[in-house]
N, C-alpha and C. Protein backbone atom coordinates (compact mmCIF):
# COMPACT_ATOMS: atom_id res chain seq x y z
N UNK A 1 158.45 -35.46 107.13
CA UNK A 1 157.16 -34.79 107.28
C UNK A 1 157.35 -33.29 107.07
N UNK A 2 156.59 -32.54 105.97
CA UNK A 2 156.53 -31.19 105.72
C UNK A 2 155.79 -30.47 107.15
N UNK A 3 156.40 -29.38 107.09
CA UNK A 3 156.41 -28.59 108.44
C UNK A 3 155.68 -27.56 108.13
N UNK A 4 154.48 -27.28 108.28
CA UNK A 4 153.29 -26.97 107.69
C UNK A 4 152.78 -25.59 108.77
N UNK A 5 153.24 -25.60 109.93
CA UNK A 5 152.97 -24.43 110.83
C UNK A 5 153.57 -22.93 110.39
N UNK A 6 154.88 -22.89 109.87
CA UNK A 6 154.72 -22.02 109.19
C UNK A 6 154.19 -21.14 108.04
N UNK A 7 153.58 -21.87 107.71
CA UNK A 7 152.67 -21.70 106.51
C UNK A 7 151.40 -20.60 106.50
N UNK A 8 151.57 -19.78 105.45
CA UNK A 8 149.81 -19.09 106.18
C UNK A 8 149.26 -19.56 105.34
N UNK A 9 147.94 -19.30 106.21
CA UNK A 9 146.57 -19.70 105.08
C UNK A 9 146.74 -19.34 103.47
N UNK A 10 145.77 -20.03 102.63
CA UNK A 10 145.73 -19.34 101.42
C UNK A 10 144.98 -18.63 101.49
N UNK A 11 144.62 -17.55 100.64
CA UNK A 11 144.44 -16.32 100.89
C UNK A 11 142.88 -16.73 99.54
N UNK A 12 141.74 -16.92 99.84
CA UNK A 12 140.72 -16.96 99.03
C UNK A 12 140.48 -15.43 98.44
N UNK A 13 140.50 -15.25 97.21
CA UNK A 13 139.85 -13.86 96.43
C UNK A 13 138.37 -13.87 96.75
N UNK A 14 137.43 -13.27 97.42
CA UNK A 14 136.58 -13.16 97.28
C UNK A 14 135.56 -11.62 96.14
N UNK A 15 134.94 -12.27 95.55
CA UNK A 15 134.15 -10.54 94.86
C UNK A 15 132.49 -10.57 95.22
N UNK A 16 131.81 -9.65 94.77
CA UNK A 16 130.80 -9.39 95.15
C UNK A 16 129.35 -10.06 93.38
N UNK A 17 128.70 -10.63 94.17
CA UNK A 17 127.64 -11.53 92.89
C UNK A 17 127.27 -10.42 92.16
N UNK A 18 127.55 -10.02 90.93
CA UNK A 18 127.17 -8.76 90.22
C UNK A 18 125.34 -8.43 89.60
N UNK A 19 124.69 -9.57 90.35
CA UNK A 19 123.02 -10.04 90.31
C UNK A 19 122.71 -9.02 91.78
N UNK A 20 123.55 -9.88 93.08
CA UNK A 20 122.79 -9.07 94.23
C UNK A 20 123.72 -8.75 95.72
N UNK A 21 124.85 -8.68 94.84
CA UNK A 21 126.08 -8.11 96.41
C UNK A 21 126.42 -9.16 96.80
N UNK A 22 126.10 -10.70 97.19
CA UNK A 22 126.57 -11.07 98.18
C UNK A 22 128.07 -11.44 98.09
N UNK A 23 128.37 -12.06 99.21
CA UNK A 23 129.93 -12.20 98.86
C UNK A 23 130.43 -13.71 98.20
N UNK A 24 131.23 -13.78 97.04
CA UNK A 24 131.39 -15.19 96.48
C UNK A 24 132.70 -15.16 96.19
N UNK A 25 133.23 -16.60 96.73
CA UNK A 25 134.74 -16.90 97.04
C UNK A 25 134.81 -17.29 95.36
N UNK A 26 136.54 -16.73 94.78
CA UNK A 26 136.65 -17.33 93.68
C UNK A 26 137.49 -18.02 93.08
N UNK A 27 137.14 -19.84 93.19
CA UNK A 27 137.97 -20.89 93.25
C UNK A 27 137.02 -21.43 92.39
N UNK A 28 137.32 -22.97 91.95
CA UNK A 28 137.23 -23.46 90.71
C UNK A 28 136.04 -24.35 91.37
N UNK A 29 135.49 -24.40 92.99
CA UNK A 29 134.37 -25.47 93.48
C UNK A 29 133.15 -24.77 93.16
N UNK A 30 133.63 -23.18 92.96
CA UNK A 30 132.31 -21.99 92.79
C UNK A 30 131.62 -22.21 91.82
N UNK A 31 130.74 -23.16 91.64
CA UNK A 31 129.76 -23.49 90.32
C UNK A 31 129.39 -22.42 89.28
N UNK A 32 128.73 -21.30 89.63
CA UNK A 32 128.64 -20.14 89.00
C UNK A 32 129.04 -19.02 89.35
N UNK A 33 130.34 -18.94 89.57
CA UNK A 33 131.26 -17.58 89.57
C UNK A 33 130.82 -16.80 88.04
N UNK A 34 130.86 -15.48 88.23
CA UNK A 34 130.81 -14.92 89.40
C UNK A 34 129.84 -14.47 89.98
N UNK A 35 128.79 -15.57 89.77
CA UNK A 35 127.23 -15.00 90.49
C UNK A 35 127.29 -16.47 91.38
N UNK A 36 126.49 -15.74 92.79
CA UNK A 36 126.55 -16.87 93.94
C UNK A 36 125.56 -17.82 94.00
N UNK A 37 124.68 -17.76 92.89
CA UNK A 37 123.94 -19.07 92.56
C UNK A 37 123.61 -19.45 91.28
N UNK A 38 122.49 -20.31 90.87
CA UNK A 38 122.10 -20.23 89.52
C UNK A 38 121.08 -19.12 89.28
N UNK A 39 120.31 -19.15 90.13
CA UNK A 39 118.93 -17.80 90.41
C UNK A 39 119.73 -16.78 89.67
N UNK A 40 120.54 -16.40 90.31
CA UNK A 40 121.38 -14.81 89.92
C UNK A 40 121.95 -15.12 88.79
N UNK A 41 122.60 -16.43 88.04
CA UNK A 41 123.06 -16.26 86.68
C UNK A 41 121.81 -16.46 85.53
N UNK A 42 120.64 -16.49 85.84
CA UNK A 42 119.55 -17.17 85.19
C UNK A 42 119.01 -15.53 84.91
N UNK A 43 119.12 -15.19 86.36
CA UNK A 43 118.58 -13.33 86.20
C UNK A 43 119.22 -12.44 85.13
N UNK A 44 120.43 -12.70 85.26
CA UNK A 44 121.38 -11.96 84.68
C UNK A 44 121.37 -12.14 83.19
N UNK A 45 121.21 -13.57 82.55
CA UNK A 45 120.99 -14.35 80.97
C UNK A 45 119.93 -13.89 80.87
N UNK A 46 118.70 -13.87 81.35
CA UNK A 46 117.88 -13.33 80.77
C UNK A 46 117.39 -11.86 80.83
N UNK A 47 118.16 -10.60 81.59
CA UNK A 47 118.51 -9.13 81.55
C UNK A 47 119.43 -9.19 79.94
N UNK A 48 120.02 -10.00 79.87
CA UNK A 48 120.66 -9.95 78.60
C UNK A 48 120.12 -10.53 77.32
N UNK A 49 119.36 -11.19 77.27
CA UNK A 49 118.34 -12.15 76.36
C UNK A 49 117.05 -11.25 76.12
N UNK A 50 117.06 -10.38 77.06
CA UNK A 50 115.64 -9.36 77.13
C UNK A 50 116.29 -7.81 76.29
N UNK A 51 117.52 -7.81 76.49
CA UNK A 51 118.07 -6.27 75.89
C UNK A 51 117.62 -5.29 76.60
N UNK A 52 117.87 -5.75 77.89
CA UNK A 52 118.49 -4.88 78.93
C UNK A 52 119.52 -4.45 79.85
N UNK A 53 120.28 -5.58 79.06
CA UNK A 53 121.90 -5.56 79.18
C UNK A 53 122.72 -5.32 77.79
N UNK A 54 123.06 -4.04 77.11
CA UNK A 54 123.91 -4.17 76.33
C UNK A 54 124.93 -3.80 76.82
N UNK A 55 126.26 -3.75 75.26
CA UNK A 55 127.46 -3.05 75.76
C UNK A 55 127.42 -1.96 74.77
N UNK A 56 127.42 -0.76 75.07
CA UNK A 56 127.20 0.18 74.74
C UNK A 56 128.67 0.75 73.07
N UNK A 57 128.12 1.10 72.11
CA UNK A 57 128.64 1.32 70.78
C UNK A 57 129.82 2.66 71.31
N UNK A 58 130.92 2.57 70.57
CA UNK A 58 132.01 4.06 70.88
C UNK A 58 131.35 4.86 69.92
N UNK A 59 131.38 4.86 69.02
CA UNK A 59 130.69 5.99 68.33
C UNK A 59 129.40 5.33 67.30
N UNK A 60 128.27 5.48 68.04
CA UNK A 60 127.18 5.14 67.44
C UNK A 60 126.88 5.40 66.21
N UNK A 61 126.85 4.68 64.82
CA UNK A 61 126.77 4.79 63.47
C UNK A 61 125.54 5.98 63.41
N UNK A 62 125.59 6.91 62.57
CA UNK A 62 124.71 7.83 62.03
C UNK A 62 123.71 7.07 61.51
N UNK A 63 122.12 7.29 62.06
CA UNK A 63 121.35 6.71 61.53
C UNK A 63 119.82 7.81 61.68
N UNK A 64 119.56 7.41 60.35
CA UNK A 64 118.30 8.35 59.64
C UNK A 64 117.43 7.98 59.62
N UNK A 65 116.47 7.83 60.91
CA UNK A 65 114.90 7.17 60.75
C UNK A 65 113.85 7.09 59.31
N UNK A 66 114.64 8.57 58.44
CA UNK A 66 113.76 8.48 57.48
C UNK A 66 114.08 6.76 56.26
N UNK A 67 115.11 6.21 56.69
CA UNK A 67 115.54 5.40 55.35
C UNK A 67 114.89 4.03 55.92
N UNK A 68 114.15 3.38 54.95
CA UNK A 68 114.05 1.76 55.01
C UNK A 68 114.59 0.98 54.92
């Protein structure tokens, strides 16, 4: 029999739902890591589907409103 008292806990990573703070453990049972529900990943797809989530250009191409 493995002798298991010495043992410490495992140590869960927890981070914060990047939709609304709360706290979400991050293991493989976490359905939608790294947001703590579907609500908050649904919010988040569609902040990004709406283009209000980009990732911002390093050097934004020169562009001339005057050209079609």
């Amino acid at each position: 029999m493995k002798n298991t008292s010495n043992s410490a806990p495992e140590k869960i990573t927890e981070i914060a739902c990047p939709q609304c703070g709360k706290s979400v453990p991050w293991k493989e049972e976490q359905r939608y890591r790294p947001f703590c529900s579907k609500r908050c990943q649904m919010i988040d797809f569609g902040d990004w589907a709406n283009e209000r989530n980009t990732i911002p250009l390093e050097d934004p191409p020169d562009w001339d409103e005057t050209q079609d």
